[in-house]
Protein backbone atom coordinates (compact mmCIF):
# COMPACT_ATOMS: atom_id res chain seq x y z
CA UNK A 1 -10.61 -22.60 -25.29
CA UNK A 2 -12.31 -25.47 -27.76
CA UNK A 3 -9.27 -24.53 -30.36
CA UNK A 4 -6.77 -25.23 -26.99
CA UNK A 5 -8.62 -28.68 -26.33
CA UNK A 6 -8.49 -29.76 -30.20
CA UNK A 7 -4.37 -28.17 -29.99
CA UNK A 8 -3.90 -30.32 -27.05
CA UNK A 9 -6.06 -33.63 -28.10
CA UNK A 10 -3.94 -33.68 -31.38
CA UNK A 11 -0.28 -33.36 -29.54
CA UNK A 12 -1.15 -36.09 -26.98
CA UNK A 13 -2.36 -38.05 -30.27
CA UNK A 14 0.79 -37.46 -31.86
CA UNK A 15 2.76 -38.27 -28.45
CA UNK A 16 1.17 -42.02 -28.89
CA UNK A 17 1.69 -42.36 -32.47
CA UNK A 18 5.28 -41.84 -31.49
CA UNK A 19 4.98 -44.84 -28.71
CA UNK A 20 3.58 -46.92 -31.64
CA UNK A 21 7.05 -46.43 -33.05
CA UNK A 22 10.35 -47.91 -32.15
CA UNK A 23 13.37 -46.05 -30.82
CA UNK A 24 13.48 -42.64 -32.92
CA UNK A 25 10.91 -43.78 -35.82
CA UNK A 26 8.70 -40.87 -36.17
CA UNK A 27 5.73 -40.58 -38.83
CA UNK A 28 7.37 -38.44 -41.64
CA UNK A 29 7.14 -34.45 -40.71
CA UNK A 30 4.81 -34.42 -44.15
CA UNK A 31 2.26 -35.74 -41.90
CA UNK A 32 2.14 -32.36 -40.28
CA UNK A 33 1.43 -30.71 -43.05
CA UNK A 34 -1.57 -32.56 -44.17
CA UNK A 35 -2.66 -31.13 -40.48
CA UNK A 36 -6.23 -29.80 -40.48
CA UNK A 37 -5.16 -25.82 -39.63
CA UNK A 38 -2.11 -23.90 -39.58
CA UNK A 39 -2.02 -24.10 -35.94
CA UNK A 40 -2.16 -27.96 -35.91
CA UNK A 41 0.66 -27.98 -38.43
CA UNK A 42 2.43 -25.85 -36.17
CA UNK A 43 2.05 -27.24 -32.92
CA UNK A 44 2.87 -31.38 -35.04
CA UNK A 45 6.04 -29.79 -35.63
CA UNK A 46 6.66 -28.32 -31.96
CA UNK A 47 6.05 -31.35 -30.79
CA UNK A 48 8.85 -33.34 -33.53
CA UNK A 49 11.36 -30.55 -32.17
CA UNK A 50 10.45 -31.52 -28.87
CA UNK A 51 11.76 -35.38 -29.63
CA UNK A 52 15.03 -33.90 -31.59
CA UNK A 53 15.79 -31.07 -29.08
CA UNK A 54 16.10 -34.17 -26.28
CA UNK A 55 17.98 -36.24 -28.75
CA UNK A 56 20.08 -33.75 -29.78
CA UNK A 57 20.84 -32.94 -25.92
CA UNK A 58 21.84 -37.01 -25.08
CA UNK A 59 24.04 -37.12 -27.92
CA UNK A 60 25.59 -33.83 -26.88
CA UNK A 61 26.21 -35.82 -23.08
CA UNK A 62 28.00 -38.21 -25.00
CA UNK A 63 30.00 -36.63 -27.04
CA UNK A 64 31.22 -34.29 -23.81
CA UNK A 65 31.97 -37.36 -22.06
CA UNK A 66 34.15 -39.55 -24.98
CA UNK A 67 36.44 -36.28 -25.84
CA UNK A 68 38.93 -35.24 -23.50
CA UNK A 69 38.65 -33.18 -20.69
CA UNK A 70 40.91 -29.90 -22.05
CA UNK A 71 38.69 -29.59 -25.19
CA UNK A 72 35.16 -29.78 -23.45
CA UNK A 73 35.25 -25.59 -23.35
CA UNK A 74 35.89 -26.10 -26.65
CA UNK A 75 33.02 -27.66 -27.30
CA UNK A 76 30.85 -25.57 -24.94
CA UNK A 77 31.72 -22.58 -27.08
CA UNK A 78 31.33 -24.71 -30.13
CA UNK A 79 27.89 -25.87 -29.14
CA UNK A 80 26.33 -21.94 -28.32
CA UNK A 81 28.44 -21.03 -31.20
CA UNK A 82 25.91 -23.33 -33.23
CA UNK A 83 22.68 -22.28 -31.21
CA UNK A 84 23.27 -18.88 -31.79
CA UNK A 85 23.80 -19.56 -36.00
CA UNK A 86 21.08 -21.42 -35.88
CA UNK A 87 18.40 -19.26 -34.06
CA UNK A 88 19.89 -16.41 -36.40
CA UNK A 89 19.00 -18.45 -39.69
CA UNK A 90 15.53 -19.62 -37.91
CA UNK A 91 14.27 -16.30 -37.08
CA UNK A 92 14.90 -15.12 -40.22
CA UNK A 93 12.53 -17.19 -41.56
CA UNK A 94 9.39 -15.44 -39.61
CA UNK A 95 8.48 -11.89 -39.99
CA UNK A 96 5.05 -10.36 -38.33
CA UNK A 97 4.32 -9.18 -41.89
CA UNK A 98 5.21 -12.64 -42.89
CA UNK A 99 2.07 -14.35 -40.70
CA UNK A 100 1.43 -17.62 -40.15
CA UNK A 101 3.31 -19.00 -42.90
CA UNK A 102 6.32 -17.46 -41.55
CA UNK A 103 5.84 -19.32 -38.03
CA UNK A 104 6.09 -22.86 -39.73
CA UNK A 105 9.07 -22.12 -42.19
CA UNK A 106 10.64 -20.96 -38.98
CA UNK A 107 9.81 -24.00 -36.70
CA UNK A 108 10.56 -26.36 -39.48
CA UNK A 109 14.27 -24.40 -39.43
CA UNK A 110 14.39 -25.16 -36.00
CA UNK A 111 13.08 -28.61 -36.71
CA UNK A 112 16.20 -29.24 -39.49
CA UNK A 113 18.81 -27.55 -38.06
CA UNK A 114 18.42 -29.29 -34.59
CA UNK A 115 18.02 -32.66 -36.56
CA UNK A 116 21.21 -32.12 -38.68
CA UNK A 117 23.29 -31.14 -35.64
CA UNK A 118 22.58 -34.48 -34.10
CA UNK A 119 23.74 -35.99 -36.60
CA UNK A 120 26.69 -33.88 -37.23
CA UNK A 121 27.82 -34.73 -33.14
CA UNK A 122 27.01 -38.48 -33.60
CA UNK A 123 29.10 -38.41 -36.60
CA UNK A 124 32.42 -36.89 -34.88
CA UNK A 125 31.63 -38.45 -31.70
């Protein structure tokens, strides 16, 4: 329960560090890993994804609203074409023999790969 508390106390931390920042401006994802424990490191970069997961979803809005109405299946399939790669490559990344080491290389997947998409949308779109 006291490891819980300390989880939570440094998220909600983190969640006003991010209000410190302007629009998207996020302390650098190195900060995470200068995190006390492995489970602090872990839960810093949850909470990143968290912030790139809902960006990633309002840029995916606007791109289904500026393209025409006949491709938007197109893009549906597109878009869980791309989920589907990239929980593939993520997972790969964690193995139960592979511990807790394994967890963070596969958030921080999740982390990049929902990052770069973003990007990749805002750049067609």
């Amino acid at each position: 329960m006291k490891k819980l508390t300390h989880v939570l106390s440094f998220i909600m931390l983190l969640g006003f560090s991010f209000v410190a920042h302007a629009g998207r401006e996020l302390p650098t994802v190195e900060y995470c890993q200068t995190s006390a424990t492995s489970a602090d490191e872990l839960a810093c970069i949850q909470v990143y994804t968290k912030v790139e997961d809902d960006h990633l979803n309002e840029v995916y809005k606007q791109a289904m609203s500026r393209i025409e109405e006949f491709r938007r299946g197109d893009m549906r399939q597109m878009e869980k074409a791309w989920i589907s790669y990239r929980d593939l490559k993520c997972n790969f990344y964690y193995h139960k023999q592979s511990g807790r080491g394994g967890l963070a290389d596969s958030a921080q997947c999740l982390l990049d790969e929902t990052k770069r998409r973003a990007e990749e949308l805002e750049a067609l779109y």
